[in-house]
C-alpha atoms as a PDB file:
ATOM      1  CA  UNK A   1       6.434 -12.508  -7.879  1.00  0.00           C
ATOM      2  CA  UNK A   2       4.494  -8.868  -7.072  1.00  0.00           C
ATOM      3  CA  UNK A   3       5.405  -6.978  -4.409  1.00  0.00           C
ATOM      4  CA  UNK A   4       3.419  -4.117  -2.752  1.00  0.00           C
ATOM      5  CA  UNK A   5       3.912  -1.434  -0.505  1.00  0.00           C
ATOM      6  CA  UNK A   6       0.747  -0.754   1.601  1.00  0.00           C
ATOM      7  CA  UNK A   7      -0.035   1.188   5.055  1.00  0.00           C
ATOM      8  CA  UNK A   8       1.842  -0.661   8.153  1.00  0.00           C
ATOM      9  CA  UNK A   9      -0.046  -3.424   9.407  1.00  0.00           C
ATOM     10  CA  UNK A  10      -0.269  -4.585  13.258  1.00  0.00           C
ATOM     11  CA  UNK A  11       3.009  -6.748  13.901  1.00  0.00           C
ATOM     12  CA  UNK A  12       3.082 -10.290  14.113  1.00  0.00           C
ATOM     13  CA  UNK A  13       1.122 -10.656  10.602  1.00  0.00           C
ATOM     14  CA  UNK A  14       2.709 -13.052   8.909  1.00  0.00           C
ATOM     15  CA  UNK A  15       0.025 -13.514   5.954  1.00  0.00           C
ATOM     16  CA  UNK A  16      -3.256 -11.568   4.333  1.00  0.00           C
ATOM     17  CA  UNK A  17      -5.976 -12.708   2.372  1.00  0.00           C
ATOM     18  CA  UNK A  18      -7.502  -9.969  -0.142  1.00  0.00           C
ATOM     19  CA  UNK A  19     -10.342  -9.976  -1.928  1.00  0.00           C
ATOM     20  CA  UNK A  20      -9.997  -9.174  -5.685  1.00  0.00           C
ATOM     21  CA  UNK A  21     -11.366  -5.997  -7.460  1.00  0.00           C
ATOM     22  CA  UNK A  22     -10.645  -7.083 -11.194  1.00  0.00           C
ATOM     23  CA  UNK A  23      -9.374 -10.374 -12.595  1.00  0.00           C
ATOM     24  CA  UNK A  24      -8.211 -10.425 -15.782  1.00  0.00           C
ATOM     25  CA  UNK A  25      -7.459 -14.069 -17.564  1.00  0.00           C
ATOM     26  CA  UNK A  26      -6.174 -14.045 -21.254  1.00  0.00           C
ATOM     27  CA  UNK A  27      -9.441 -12.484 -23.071  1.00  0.00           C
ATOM     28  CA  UNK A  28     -11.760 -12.547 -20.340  1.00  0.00           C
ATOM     29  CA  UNK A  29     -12.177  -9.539 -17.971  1.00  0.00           C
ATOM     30  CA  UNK A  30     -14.140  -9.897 -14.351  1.00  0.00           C
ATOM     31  CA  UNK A  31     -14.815  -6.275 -12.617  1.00  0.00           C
ATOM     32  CA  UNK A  32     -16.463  -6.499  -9.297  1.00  0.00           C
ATOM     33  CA  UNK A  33     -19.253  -4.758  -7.138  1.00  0.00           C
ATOM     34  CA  UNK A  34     -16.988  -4.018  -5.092  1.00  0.00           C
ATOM     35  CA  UNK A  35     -15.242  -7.683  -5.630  1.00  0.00           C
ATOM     36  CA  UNK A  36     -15.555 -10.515  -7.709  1.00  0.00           C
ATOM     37  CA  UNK A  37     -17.171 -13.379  -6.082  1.00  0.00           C
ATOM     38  CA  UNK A  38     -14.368 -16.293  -5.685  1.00  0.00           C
ATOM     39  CA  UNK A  39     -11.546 -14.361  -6.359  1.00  0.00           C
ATOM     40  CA  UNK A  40      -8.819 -14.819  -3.770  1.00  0.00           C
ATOM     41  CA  UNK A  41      -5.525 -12.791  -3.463  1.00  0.00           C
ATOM     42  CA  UNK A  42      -2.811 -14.642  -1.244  1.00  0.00           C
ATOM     43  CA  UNK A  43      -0.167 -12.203  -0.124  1.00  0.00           C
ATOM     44  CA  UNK A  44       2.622 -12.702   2.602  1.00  0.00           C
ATOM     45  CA  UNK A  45       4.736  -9.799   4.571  1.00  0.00           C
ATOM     46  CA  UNK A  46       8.865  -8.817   2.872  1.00  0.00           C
ATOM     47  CA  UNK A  47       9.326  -7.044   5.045  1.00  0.00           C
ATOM     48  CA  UNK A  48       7.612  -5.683   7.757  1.00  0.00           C
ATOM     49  CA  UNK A  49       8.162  -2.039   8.672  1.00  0.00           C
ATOM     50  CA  UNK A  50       9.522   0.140   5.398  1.00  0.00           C
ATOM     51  CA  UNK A  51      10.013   3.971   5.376  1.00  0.00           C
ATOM     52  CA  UNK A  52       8.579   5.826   2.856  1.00  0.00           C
ATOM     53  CA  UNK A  53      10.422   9.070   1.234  1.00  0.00           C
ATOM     54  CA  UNK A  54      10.415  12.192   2.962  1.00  0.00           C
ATOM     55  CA  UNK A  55       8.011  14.728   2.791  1.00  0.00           C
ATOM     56  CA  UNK A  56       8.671  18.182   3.872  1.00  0.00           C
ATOM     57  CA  UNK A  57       5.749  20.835   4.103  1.00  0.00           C
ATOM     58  CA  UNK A  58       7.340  24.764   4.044  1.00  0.00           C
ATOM     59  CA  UNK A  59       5.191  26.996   5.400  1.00  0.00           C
ATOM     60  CA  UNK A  60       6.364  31.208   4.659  1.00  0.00           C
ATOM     61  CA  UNK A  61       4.834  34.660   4.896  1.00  0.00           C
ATOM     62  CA  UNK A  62       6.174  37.080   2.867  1.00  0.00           C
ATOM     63  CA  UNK A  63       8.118  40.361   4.552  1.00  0.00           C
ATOM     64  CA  UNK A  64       7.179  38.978   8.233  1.00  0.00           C
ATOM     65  CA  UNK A  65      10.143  36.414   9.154  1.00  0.00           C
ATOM     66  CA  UNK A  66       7.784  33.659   9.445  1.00  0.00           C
ATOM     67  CA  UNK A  67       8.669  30.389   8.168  1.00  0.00           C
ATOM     68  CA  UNK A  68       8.903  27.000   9.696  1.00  0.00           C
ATOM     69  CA  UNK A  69       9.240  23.910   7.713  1.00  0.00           C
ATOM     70  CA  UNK A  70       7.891  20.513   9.085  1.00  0.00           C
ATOM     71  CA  UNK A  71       8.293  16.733   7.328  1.00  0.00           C
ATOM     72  CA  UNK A  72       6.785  13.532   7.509  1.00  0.00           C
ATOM     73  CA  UNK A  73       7.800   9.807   6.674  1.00  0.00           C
ATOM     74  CA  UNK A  74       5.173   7.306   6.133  1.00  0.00           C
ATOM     75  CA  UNK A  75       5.858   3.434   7.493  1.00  0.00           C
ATOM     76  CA  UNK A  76       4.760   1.186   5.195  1.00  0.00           C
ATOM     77  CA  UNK A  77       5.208  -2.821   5.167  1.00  0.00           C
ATOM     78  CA  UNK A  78       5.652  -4.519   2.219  1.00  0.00           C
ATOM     79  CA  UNK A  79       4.106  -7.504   0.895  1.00  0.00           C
ATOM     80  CA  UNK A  80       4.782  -9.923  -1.814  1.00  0.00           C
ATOM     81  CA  UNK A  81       1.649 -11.989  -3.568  1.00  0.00           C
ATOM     82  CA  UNK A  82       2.230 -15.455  -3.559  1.00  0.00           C
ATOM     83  CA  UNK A  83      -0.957 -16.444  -5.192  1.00  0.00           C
ATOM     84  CA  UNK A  84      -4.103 -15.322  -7.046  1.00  0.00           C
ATOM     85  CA  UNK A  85      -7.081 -18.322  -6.955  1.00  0.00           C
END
């Protein structure tokens, strides 16, 4: 089983549907435009609200005193596929 980490979703989702940009099966090789037609990805949510690492932005002029340093953590759920039709 895949899991994924991708942007938070709205809470209370339980399960997704995605379509599929490229299917690849033994030999054979499928790219879409934008998707391939009848290509199904069946995903449901781990775990529903996951912090990403932290990010800290430094901002600094040179012989003025200025600096100030800021940071940022991105929520993220995470998702494991169950299926690919």
């Amino acid at each position: 089983k895949e899991s994924l980490l991708v942007d938070l979703l709205p809470e209370g989702t339980k399960e997704l549907t995605l379509d599929a940009l490229l299917v690849i099966d033994g030999d054979k090789t499928k790219v879409g435009t934008p998707t391939v037609k009848g290509a199904v990805v069946k995903a449901k949510v781990a775990e529903a609200e996951v912090k990403g690492d932290k990010i800290r932005v430094i901002r600094y002029k040179s012989k003025k005193r200025v600096h100030k340093e800021t940071g940022h953590r991105q929520k993220y759920t995470k998702i494991q596929i169950t299926s690919i039709k």
